[in-house]
PDB file of N, CA and C in Angstrom:
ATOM      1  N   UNK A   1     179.876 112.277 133.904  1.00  0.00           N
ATOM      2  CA  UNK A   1     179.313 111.793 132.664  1.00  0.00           C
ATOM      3  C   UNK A   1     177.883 112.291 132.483  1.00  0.00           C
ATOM      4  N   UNK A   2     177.573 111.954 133.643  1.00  0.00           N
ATOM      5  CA  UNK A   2     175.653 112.858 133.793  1.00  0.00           C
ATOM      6  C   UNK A   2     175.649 114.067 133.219  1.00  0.00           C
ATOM      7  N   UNK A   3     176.312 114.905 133.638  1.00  0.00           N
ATOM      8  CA  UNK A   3     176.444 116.634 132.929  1.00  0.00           C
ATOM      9  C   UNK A   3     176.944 116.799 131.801  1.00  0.00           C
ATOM     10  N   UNK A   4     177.809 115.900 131.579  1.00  0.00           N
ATOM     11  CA  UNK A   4     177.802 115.879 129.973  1.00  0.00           C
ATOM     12  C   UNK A   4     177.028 115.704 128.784  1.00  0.00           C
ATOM     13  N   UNK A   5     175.967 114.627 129.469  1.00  0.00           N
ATOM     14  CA  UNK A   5     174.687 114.432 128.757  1.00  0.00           C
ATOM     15  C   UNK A   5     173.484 115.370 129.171  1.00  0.00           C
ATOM     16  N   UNK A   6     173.526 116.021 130.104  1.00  0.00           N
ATOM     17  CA  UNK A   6     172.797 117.195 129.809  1.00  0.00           C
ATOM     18  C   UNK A   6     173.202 118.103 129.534  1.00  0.00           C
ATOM     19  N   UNK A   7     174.221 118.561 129.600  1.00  0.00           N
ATOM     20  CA  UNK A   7     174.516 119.478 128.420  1.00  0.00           C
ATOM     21  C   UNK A   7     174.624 119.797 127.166  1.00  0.00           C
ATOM     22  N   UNK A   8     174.732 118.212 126.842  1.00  0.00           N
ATOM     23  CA  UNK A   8     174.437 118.161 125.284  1.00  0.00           C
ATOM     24  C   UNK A   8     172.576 118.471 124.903  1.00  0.00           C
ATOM     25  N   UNK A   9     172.328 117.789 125.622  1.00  0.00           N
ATOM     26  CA  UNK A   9     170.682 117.490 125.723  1.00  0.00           C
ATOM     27  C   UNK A   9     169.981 119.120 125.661  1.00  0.00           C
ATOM     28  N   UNK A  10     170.774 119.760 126.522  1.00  0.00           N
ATOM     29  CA  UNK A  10     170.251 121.101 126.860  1.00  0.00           C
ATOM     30  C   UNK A  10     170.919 122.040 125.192  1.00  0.00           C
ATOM     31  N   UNK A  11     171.675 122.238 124.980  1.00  0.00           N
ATOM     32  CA  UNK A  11     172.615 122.585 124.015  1.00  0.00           C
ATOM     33  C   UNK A  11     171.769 122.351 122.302  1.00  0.00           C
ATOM     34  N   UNK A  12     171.423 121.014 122.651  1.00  0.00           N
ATOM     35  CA  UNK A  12     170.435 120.472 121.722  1.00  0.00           C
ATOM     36  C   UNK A  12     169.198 120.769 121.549  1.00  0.00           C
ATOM     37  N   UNK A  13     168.499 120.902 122.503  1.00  0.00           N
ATOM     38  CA  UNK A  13     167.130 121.567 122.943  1.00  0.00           C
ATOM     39  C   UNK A  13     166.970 123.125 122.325  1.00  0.00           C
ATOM     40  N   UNK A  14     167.850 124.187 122.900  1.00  0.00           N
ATOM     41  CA  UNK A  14     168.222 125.322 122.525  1.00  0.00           C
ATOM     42  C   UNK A  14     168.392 125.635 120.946  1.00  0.00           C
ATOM     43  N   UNK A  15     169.574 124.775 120.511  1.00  0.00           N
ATOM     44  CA  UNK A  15     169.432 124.648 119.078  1.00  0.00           C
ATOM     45  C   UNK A  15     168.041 124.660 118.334  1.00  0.00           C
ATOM     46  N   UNK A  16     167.710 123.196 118.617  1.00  0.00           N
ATOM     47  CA  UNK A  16     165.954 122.952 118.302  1.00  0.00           C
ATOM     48  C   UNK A  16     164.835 124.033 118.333  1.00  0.00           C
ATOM     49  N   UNK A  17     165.158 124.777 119.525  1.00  0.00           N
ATOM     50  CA  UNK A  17     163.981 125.910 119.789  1.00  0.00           C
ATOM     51  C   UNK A  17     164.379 127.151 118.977  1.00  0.00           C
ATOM     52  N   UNK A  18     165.547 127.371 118.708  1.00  0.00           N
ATOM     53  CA  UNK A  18     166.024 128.224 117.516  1.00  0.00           C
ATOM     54  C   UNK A  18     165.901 128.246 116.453  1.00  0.00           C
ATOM     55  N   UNK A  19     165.989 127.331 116.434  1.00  0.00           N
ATOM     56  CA  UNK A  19     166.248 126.207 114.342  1.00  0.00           C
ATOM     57  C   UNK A  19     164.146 126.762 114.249  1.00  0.00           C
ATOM     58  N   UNK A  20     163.282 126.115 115.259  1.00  0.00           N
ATOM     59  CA  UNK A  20     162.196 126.131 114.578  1.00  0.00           C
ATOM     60  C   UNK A  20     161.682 127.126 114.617  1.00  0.00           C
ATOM     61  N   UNK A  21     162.603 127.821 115.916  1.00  0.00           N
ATOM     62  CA  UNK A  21     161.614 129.775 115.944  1.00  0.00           C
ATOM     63  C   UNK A  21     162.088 130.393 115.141  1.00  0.00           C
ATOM     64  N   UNK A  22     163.366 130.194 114.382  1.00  0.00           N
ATOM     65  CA  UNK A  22     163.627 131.190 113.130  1.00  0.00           C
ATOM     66  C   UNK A  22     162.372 130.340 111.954  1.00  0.00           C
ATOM     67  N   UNK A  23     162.550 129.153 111.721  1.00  0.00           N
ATOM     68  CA  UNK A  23     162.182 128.905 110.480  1.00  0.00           C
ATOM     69  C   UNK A  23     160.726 129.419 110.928  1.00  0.00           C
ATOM     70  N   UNK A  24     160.038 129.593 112.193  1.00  0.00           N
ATOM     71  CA  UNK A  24     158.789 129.844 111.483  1.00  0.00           C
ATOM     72  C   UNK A  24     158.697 131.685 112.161  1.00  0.00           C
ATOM     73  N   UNK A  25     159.142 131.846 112.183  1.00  0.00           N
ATOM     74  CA  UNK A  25     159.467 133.856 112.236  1.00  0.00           C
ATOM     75  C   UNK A  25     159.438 133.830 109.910  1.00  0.00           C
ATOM     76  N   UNK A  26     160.479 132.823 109.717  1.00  0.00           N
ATOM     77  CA  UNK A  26     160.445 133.363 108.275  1.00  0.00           C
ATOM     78  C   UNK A  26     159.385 132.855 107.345  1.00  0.00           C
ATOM     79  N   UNK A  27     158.709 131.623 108.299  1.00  0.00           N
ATOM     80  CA  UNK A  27     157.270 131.464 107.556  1.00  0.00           C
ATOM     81  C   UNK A  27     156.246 132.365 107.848  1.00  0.00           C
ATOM     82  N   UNK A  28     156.230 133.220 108.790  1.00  0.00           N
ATOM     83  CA  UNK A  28     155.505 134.128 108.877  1.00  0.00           C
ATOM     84  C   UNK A  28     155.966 135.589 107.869  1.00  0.00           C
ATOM     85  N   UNK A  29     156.946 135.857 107.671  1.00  0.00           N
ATOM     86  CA  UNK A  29     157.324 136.766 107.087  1.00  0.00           C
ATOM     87  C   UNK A  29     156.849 136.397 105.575  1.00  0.00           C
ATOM     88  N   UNK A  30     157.663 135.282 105.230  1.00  0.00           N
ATOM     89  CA  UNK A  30     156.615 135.321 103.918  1.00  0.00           C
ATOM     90  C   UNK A  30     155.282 135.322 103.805  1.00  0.00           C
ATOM     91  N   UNK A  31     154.462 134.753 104.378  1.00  0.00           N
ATOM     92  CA  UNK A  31     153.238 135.040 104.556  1.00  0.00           C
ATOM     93  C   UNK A  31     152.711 136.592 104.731  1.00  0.00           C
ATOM     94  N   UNK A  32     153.486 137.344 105.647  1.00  0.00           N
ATOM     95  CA  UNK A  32     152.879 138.929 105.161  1.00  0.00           C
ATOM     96  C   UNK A  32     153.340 139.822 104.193  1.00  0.00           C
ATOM     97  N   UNK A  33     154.505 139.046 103.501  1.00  0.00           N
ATOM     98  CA  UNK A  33     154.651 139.639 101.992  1.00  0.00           C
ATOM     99  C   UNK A  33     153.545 139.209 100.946  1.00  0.00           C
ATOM    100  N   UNK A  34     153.369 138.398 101.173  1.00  0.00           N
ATOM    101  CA  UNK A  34     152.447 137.893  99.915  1.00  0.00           C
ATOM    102  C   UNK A  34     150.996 138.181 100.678  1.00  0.00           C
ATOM    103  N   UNK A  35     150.733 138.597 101.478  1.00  0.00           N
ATOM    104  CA  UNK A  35     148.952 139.452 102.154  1.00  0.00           C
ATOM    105  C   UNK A  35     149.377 140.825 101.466  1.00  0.00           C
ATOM    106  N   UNK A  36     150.777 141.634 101.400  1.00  0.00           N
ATOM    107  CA  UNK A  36     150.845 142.782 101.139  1.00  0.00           C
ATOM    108  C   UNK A  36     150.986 143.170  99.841  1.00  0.00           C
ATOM    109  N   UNK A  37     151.078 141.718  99.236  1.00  0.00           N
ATOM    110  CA  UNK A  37     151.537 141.830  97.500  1.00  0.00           C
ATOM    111  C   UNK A  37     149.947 141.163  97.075  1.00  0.00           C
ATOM    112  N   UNK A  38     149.312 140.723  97.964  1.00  0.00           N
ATOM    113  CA  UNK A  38     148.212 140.877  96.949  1.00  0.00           C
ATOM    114  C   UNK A  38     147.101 141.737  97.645  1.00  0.00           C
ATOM    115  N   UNK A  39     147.387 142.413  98.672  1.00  0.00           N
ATOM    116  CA  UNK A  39     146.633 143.585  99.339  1.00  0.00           C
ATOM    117  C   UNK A  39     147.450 144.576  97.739  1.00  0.00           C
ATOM    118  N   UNK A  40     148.114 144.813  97.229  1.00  0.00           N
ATOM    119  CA  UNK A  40     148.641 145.454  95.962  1.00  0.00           C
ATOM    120  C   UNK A  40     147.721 145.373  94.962  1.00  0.00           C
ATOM    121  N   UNK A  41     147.819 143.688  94.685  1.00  0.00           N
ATOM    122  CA  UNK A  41     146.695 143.905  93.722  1.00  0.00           C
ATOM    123  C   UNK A  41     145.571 143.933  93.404  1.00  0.00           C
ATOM    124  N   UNK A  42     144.959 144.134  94.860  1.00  0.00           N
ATOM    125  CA  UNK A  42     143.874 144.446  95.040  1.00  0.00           C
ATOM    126  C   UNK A  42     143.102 145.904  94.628  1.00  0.00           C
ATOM    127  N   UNK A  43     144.044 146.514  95.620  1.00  0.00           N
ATOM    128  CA  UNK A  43     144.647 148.440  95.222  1.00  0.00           C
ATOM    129  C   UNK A  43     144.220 148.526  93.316  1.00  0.00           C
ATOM    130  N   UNK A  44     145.669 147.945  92.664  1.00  0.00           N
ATOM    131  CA  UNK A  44     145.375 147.710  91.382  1.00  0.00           C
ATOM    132  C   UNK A  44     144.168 147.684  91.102  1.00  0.00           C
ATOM    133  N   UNK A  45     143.636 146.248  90.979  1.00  0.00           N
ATOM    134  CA  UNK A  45     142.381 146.349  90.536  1.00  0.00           C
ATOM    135  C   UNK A  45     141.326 147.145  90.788  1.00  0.00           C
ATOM    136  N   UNK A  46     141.283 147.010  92.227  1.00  0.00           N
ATOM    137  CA  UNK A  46     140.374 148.947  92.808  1.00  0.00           C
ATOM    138  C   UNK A  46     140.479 149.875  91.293  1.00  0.00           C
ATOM    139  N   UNK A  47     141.037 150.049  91.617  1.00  0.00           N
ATOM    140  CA  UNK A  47     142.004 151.460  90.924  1.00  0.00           C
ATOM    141  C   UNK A  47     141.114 151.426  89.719  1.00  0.00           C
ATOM    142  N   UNK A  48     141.683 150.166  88.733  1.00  0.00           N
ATOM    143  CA  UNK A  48     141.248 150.014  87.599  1.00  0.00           C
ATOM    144  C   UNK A  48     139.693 150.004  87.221  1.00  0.00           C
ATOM    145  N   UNK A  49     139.152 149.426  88.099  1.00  0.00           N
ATOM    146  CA  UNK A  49     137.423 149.835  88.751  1.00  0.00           C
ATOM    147  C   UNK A  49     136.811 151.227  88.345  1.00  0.00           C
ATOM    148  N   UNK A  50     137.894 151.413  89.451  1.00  0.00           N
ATOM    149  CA  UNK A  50     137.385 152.972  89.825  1.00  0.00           C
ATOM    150  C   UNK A  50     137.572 153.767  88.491  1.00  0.00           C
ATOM    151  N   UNK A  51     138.677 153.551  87.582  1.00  0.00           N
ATOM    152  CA  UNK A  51     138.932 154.202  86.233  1.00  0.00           C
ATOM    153  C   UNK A  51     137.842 153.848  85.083  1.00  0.00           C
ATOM    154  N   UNK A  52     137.552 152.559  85.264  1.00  0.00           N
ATOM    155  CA  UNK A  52     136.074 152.054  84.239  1.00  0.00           C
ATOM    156  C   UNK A  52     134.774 152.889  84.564  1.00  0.00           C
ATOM    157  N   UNK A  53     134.551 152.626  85.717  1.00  0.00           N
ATOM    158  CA  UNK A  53     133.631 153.490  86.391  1.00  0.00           C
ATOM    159  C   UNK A  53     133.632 154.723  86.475  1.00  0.00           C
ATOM    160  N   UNK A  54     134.583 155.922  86.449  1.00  0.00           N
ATOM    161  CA  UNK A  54     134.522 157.213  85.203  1.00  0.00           C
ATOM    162  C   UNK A  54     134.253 157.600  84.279  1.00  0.00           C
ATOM    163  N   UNK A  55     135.087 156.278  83.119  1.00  0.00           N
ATOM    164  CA  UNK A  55     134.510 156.541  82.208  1.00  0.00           C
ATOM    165  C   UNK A  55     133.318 156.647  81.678  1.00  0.00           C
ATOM    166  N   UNK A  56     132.459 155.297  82.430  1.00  0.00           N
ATOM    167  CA  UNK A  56     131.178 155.310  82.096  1.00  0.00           C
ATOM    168  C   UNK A  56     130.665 156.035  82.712  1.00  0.00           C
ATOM    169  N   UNK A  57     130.699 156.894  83.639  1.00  0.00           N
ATOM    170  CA  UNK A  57     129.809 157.997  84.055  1.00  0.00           C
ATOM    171  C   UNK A  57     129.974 159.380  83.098  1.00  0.00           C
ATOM    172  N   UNK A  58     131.473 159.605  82.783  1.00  0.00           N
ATOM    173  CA  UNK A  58     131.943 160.477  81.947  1.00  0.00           C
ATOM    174  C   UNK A  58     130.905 160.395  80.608  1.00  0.00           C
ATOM    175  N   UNK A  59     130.700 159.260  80.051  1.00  0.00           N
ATOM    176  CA  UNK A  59     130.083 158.698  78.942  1.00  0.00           C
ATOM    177  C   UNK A  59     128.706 159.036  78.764  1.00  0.00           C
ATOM    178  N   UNK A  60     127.806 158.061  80.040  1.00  0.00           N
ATOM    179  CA  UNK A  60     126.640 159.089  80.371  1.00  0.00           C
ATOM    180  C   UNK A  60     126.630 160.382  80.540  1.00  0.00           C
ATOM    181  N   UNK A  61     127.537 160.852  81.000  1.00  0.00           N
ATOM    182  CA  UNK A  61     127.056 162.903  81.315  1.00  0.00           C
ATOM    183  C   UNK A  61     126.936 163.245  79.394  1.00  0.00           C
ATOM    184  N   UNK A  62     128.357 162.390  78.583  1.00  0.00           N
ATOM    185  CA  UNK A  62     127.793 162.849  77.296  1.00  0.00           C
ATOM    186  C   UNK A  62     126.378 162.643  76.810  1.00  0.00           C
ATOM    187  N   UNK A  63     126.226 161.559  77.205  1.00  0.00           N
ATOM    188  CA  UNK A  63     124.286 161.039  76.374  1.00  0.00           C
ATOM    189  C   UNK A  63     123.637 162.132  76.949  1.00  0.00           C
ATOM    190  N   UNK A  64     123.824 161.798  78.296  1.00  0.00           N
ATOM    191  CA  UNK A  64     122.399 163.598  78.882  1.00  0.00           C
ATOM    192  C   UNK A  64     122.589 164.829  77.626  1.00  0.00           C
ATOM    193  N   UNK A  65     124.132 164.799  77.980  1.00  0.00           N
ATOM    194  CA  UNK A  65     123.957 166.016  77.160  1.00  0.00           C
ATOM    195  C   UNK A  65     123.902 165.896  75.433  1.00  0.00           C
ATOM    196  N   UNK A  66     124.371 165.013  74.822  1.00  0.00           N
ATOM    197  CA  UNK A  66     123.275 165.374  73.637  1.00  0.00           C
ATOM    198  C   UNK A  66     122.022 164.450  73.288  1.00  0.00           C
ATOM    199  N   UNK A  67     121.272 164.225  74.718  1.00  0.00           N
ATOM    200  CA  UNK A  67     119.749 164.277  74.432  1.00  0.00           C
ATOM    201  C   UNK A  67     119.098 165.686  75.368  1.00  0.00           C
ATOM    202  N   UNK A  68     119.857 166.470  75.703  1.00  0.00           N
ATOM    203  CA  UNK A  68     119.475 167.877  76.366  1.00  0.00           C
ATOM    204  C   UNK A  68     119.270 168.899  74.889  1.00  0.00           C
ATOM    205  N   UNK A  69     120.642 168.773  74.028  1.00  0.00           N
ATOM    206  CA  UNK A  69     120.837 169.423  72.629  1.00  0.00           C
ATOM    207  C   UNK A  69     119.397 169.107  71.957  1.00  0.00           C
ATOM    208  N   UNK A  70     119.397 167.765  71.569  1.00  0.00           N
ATOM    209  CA  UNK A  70     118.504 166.999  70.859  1.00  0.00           C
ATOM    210  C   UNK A  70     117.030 167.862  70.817  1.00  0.00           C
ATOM    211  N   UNK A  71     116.867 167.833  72.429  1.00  0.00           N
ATOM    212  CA  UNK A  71     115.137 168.597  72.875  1.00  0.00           C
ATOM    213  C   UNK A  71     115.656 169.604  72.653  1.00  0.00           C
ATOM    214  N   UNK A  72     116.282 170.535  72.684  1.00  0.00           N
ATOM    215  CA  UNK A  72     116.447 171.981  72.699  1.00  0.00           C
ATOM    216  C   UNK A  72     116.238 172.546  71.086  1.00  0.00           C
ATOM    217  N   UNK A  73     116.666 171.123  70.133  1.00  0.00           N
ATOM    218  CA  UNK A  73     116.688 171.677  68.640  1.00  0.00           C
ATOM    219  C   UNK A  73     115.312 171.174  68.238  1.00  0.00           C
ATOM    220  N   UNK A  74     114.678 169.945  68.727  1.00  0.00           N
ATOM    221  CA  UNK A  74     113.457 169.926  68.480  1.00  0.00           C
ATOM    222  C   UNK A  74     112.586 171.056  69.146  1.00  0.00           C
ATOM    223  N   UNK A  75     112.680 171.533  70.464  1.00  0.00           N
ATOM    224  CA  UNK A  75     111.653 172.787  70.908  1.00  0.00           C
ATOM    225  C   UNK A  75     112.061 173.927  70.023  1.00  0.00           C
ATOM    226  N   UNK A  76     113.451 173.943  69.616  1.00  0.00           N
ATOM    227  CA  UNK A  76     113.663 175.538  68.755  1.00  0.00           C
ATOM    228  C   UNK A  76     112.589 175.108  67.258  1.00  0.00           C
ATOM    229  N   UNK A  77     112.781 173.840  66.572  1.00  0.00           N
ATOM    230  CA  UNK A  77     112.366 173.609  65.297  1.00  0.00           C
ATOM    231  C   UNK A  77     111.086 173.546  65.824  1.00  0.00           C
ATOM    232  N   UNK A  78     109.933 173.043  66.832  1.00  0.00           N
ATOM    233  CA  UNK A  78     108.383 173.182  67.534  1.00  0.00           C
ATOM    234  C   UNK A  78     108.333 174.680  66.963  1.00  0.00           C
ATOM    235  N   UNK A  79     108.907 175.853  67.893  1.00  0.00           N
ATOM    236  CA  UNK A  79     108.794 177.050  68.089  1.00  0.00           C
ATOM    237  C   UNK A  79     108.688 177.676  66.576  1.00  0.00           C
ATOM    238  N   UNK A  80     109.792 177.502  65.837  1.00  0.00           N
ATOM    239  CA  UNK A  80     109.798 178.519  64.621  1.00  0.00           C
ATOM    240  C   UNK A  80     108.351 177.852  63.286  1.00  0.00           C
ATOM    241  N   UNK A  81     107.994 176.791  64.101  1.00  0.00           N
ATOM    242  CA  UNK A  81     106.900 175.608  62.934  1.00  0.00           C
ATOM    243  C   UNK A  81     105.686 176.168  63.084  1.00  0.00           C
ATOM    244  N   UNK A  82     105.842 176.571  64.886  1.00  0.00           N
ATOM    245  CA  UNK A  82     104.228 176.811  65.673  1.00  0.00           C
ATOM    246  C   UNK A  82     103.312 175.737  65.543  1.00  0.00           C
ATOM    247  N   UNK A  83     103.854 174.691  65.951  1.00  0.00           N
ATOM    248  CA  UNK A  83     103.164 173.209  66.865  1.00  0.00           C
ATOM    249  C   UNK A  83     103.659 173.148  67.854  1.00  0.00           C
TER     250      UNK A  83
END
């Protein structure tokens, strides 16, 4: 009768240590989907950063250049005035 109750006991135990090492193997798994899905949108947003931040540099190189034009037509109009 003794070995019967530890075998259940043991049988039971085993179960138990299964039952909670899967469930938390799959709480961990979700947990590094969702670090990797928002390590994503992180990327994303980077990204989108990095695309704003072109433009406005793109934007400035235009201003340089037509306040480079700008002086160049005021020194040509200086030059032909002779001031």
């Amino acid at each position: 009768m003794t070995m019967q109750w530890l075998t259940i006991a043991v049988i039971t135990g085993a179960s138990a240590l299964i039952f909670f090492g899967f469930k938390m193997m799959v709480t961990r798994f979700d947990r590094l989907i969702q670090e990797v899905q928002g390590l994503k949108e992180v990327t994303v947003n980077q990204d989108g950063k990095i695309r704003e931040n072109r433009r406005r540099i793109d934007k400035h190189d235009e201003d340089i250049k037509d306040h480079d034009r700008r002086i160049r037509e005021v020194e040509l109009i200086q030059a032909r005035t002779g001031k």
